[in-house]
N, C-alpha and C. Protein backbone atom coordinates (compact mmCIF):
# COMPACT_ATOMS: atom_id res chain seq x y z
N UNK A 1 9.90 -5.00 6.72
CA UNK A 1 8.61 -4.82 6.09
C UNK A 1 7.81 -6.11 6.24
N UNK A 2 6.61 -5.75 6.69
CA UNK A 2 5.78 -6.86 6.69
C UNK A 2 4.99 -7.53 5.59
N UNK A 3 5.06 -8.44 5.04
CA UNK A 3 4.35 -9.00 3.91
C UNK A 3 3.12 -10.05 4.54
N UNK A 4 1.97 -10.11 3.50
CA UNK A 4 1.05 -11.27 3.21
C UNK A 4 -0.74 -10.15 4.25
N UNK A 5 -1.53 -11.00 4.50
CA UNK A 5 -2.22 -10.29 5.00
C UNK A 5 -2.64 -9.46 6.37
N UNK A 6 -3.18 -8.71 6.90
CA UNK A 6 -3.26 -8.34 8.40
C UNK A 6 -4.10 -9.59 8.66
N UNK A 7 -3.56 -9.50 9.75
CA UNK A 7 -4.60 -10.36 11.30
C UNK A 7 -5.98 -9.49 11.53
N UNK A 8 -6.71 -10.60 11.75
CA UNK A 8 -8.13 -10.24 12.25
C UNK A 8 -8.00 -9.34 13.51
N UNK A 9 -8.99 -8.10 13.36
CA UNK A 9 -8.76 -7.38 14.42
C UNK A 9 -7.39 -6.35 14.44
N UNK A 10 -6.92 -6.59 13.12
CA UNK A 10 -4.99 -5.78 13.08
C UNK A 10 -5.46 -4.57 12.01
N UNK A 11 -4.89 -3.74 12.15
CA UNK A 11 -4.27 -2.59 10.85
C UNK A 11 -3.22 -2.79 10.72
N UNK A 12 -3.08 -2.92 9.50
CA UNK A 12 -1.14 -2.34 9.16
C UNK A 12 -1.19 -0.67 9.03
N UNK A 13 0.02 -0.98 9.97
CA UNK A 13 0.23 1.05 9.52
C UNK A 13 1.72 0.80 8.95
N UNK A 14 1.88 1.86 7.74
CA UNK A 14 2.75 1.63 7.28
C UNK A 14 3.49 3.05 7.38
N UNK A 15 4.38 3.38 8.33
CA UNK A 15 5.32 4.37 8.56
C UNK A 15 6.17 4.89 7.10
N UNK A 16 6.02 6.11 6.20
CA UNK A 16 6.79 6.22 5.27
C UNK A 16 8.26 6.56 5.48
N UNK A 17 9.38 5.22 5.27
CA UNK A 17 11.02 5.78 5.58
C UNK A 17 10.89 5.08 6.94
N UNK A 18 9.97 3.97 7.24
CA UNK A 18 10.23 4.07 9.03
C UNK A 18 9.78 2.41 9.26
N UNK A 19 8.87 2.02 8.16
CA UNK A 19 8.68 0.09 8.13
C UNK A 19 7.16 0.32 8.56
N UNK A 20 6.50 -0.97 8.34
CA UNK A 20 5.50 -1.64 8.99
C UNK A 20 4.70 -2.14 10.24
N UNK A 21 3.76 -2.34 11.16
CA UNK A 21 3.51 -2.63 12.20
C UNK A 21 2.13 -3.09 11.67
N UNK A 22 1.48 -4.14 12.79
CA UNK A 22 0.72 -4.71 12.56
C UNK A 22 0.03 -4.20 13.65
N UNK A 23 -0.77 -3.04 14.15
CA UNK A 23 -2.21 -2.48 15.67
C UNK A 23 -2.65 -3.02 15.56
N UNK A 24 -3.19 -3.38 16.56
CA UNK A 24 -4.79 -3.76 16.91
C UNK A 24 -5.84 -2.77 17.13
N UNK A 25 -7.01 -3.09 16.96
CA UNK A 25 -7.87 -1.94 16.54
C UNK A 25 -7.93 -1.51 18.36
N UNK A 26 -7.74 -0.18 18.54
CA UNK A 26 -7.85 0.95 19.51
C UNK A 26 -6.63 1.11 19.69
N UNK A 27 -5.63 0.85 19.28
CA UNK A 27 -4.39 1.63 19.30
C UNK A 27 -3.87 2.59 18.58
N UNK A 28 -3.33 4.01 19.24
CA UNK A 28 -3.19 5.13 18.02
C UNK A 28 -1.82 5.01 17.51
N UNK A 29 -2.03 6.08 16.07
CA UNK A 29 -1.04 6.09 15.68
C UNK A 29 0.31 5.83 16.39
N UNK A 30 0.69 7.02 17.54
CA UNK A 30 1.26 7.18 18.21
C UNK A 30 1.86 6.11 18.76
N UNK A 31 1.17 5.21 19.43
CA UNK A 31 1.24 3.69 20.34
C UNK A 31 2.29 3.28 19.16
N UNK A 32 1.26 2.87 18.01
CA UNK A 32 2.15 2.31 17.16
C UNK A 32 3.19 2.65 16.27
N UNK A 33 3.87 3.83 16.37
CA UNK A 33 5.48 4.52 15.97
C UNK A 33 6.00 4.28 17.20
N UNK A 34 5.44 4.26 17.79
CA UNK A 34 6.43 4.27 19.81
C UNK A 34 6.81 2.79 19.33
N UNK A 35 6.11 1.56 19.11
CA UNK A 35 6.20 -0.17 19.41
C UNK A 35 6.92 -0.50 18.27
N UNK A 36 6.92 0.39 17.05
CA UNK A 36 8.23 0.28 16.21
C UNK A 36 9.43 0.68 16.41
N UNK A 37 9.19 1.59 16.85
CA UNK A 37 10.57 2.75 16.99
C UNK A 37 10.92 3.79 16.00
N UNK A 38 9.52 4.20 15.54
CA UNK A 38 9.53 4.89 14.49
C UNK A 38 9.51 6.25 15.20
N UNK A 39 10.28 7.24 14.60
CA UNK A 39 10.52 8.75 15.26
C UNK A 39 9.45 9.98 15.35
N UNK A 40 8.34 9.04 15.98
CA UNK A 40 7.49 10.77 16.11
C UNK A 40 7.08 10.80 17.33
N UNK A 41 7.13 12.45 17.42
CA UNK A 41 7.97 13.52 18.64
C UNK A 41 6.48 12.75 19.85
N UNK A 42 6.22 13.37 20.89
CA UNK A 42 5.54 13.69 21.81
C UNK A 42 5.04 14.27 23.27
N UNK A 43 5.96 15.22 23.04
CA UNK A 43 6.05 16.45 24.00
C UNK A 43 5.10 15.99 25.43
N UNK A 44 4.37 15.80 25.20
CA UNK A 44 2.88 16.08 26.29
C UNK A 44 2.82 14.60 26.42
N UNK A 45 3.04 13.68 25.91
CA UNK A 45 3.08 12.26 26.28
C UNK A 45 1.78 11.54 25.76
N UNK A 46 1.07 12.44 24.59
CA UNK A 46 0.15 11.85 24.33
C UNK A 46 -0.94 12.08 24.68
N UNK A 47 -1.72 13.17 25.39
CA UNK A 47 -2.70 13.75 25.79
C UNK A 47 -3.25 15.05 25.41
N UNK A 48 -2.64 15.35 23.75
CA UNK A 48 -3.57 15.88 23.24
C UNK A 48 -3.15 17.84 23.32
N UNK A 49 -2.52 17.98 23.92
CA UNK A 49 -1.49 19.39 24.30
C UNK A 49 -1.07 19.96 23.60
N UNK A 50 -0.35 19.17 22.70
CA UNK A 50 0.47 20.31 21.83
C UNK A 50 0.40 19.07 20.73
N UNK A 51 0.91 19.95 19.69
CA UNK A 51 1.66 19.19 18.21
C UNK A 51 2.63 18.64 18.00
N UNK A 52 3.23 17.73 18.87
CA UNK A 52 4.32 17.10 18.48
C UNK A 52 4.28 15.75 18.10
N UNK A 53 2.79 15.38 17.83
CA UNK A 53 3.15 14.15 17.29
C UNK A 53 1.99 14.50 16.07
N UNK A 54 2.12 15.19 15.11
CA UNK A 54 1.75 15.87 13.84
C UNK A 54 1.86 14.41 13.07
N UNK A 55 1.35 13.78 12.52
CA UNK A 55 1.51 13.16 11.44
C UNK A 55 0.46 13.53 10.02
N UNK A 56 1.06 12.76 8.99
CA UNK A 56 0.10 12.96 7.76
C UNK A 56 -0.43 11.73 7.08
N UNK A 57 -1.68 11.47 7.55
CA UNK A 57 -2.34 10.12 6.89
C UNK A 57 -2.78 10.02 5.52
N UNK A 58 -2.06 9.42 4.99
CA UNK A 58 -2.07 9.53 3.44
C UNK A 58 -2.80 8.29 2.43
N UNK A 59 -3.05 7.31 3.49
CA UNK A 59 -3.74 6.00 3.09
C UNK A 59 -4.99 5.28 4.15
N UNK A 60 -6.14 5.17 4.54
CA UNK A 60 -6.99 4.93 5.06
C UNK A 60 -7.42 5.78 6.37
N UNK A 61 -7.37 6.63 5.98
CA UNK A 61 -8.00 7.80 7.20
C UNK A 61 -9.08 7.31 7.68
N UNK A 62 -10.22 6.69 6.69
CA UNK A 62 -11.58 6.02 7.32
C UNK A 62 -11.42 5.01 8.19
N UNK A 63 -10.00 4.86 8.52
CA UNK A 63 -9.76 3.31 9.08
C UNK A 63 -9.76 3.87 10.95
N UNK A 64 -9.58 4.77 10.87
CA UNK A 64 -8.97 5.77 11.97
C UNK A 64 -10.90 6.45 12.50
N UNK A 65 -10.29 6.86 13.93
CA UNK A 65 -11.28 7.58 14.48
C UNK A 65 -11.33 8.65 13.84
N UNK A 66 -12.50 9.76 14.18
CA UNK A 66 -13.01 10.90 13.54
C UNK A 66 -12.36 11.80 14.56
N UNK A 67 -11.73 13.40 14.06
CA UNK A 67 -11.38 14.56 14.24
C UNK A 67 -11.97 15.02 15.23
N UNK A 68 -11.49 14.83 16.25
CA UNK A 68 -12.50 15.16 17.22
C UNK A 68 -12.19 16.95 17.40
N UNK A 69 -13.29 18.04 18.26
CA UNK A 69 -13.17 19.29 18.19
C UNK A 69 -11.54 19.88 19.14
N UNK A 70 -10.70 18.99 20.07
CA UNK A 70 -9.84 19.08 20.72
C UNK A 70 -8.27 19.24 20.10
N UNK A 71 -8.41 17.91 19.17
CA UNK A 71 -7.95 18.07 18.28
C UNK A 71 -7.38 18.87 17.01
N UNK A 72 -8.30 19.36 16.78
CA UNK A 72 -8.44 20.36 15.33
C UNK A 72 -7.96 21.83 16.09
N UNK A 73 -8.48 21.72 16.92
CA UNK A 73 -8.09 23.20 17.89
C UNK A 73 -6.15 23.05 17.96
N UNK A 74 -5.49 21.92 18.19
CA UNK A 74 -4.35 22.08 18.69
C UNK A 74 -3.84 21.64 17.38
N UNK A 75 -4.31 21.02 16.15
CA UNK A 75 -3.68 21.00 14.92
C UNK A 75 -3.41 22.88 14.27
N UNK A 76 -4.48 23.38 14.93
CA UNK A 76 -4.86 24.56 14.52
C UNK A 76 -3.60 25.54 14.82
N UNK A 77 -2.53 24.86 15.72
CA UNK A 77 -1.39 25.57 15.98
C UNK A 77 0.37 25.29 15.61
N UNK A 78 -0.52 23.76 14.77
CA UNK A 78 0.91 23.11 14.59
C UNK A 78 1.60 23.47 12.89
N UNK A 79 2.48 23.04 12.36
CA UNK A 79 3.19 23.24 11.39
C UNK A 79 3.02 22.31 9.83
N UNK A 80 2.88 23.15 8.75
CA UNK A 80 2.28 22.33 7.65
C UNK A 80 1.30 21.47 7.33
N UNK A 81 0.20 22.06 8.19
CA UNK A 81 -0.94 21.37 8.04
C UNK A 81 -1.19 21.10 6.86
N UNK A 82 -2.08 19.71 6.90
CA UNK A 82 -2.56 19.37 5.47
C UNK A 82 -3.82 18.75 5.50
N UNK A 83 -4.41 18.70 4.27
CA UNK A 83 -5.96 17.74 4.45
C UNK A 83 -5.84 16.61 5.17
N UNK A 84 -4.76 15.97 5.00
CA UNK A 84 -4.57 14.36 6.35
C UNK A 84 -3.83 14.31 7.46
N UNK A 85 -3.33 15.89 7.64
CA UNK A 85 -3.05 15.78 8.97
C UNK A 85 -3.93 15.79 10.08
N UNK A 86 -3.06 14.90 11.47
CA UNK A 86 -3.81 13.96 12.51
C UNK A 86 -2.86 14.30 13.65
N UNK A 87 -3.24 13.87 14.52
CA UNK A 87 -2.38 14.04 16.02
C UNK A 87 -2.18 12.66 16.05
N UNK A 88 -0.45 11.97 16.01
CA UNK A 88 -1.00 10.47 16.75
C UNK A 88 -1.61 9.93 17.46
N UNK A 89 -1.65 10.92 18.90
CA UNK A 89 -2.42 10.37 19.78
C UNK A 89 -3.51 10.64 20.02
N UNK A 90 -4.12 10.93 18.90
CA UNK A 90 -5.43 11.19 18.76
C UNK A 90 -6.21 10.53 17.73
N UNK A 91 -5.67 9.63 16.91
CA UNK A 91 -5.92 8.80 15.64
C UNK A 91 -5.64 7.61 16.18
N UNK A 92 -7.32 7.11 16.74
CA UNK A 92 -7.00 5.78 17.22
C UNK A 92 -7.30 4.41 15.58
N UNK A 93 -6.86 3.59 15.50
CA UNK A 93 -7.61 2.58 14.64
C UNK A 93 -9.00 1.99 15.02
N UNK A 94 -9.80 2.20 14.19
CA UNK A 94 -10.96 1.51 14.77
C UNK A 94 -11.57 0.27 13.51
N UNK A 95 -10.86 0.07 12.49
CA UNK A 95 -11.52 -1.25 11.91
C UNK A 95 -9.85 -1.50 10.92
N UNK A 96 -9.99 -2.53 11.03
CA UNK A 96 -8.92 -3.35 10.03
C UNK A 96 -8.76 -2.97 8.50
N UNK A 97 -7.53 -3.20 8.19
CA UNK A 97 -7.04 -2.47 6.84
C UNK A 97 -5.55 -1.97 6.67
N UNK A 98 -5.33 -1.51 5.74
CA UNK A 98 -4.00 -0.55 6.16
C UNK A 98 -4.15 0.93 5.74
N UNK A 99 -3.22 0.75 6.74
CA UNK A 99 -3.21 2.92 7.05
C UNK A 99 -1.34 3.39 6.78
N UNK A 100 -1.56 4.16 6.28
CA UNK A 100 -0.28 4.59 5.41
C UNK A 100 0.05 6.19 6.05
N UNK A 101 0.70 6.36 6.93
CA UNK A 101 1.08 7.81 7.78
C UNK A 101 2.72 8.08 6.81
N UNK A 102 3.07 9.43 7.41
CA UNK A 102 3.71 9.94 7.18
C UNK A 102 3.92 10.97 8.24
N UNK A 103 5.60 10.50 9.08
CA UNK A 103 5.33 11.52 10.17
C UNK A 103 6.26 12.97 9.97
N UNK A 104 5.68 14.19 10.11
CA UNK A 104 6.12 15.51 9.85
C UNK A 104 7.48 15.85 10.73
N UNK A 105 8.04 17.09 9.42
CA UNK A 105 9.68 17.30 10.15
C UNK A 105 8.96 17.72 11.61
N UNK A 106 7.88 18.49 12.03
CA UNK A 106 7.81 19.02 13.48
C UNK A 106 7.91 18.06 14.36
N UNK A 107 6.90 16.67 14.16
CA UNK A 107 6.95 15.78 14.81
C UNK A 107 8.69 15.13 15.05
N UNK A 108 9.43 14.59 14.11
CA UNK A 108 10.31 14.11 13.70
C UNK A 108 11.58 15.04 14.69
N UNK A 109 11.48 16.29 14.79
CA UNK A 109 12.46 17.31 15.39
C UNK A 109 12.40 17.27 16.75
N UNK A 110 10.82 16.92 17.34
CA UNK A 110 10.78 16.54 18.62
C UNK A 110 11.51 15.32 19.36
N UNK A 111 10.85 14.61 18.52
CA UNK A 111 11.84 13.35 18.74
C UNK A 111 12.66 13.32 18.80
N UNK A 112 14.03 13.84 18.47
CA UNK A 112 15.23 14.11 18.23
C UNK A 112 15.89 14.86 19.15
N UNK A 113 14.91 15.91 19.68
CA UNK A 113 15.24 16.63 21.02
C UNK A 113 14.69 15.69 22.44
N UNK A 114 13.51 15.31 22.22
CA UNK A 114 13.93 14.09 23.26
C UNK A 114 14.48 13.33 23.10
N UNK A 115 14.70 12.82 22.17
CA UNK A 115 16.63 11.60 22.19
C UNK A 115 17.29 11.91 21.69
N UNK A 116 18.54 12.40 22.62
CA UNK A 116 19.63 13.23 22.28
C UNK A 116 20.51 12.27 21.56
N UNK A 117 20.55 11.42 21.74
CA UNK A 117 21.36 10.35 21.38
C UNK A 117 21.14 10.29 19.54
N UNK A 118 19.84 10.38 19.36
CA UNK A 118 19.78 9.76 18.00
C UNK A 118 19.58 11.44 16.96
N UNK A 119 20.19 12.40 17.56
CA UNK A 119 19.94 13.76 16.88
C UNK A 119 20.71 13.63 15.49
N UNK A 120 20.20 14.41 14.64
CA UNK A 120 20.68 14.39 13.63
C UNK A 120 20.53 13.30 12.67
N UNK A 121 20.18 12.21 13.40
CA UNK A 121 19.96 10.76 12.40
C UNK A 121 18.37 10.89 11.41
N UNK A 122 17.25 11.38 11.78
CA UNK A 122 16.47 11.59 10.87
C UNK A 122 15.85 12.82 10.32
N UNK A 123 16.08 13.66 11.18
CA UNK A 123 15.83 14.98 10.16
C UNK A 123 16.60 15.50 9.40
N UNK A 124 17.71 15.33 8.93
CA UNK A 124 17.83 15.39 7.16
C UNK A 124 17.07 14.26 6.51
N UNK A 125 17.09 13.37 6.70
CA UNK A 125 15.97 12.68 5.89
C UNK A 125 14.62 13.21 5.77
N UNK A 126 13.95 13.76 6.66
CA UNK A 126 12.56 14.57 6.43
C UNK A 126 12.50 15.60 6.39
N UNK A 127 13.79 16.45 5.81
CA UNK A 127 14.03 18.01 5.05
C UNK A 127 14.18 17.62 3.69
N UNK A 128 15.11 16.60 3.49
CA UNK A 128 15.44 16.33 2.29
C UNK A 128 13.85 15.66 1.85
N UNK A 129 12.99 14.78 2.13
CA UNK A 129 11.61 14.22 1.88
C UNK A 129 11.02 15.58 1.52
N UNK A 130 11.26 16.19 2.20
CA UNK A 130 9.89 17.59 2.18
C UNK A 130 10.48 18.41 0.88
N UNK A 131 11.70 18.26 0.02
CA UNK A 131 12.17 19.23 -0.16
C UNK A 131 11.69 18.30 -1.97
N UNK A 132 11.89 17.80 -2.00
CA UNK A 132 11.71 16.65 -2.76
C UNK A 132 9.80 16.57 -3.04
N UNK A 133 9.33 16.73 -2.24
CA UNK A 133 7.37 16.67 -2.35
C UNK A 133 7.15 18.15 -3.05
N UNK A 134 7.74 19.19 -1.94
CA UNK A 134 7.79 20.84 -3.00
C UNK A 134 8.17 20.47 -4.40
N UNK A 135 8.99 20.21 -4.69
CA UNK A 135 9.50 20.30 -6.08
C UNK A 135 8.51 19.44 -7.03
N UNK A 136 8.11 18.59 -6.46
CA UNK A 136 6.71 17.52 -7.04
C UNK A 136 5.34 18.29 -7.82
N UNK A 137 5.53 19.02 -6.75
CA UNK A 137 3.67 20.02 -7.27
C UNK A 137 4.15 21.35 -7.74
């Protein structure tokens, strides 16, 4: 975890269950779970295709680019949408601050099927998270 303030020109994004990173402004979500090693999916490699890199921005959405119409169309097919769900690679940073994501079991399951290696290591943690937020409301 990163402590004290961001760098000029930085966002902190703060991965929930996954640590800290310090972007620079035009880097998306995405970029920055990939440069941590934080587990969200990306099928299409980042160009906007499908939903596998679903996340849920739960702390400075204004910090982030605007919804573009490409977007919303392919959120429009993905799983547990919510008022702050985002495509990583479509949520670039565009001004300094911190941004607080949360990446979804869909995203999270992808990942896992592209690295076979690390299966099973985080999705019980983001069944058990999700199961735990239901019981909340």
């Amino acid at each position: 975890m990163l402590i004290g303030p961001t760098l000029s020109g930085m966002a902190r994004i703060r991965f929930a269950g996954f640590g800290d990173i310090d972007a620079p402004i035009g880097t998306s979500i995405l970029e920055a779970a990939l440069k941590l090693g934080a587990p969200e999916g990306s099928a299409c490699g980042g160009v906007c295709a499908c939903s596998t890199c679903h996340v849920y921005v739960t702390k400075g959405a204004d910090l982030l680019s605007e919804q573009e119409d490409d977007e919303a169309d392919i959120l429009d097919k993905a799983f547990d949408v919510r008022a702050g769900s985002r495509l990583g690679c479509q949520a670039i940073v565009r001004k300094e601050g911190e941004i607080e994501v949360e990446i979804s079991l869909e995203s999270i399951e992808t990942y896992e099927n592209e690295h076979p290696q690390e299966r099973g290591k985080y999705v019980p943690y983001a069944k058990l998270r999700g199961s735990a937020e239901r019981r909340a409301h």
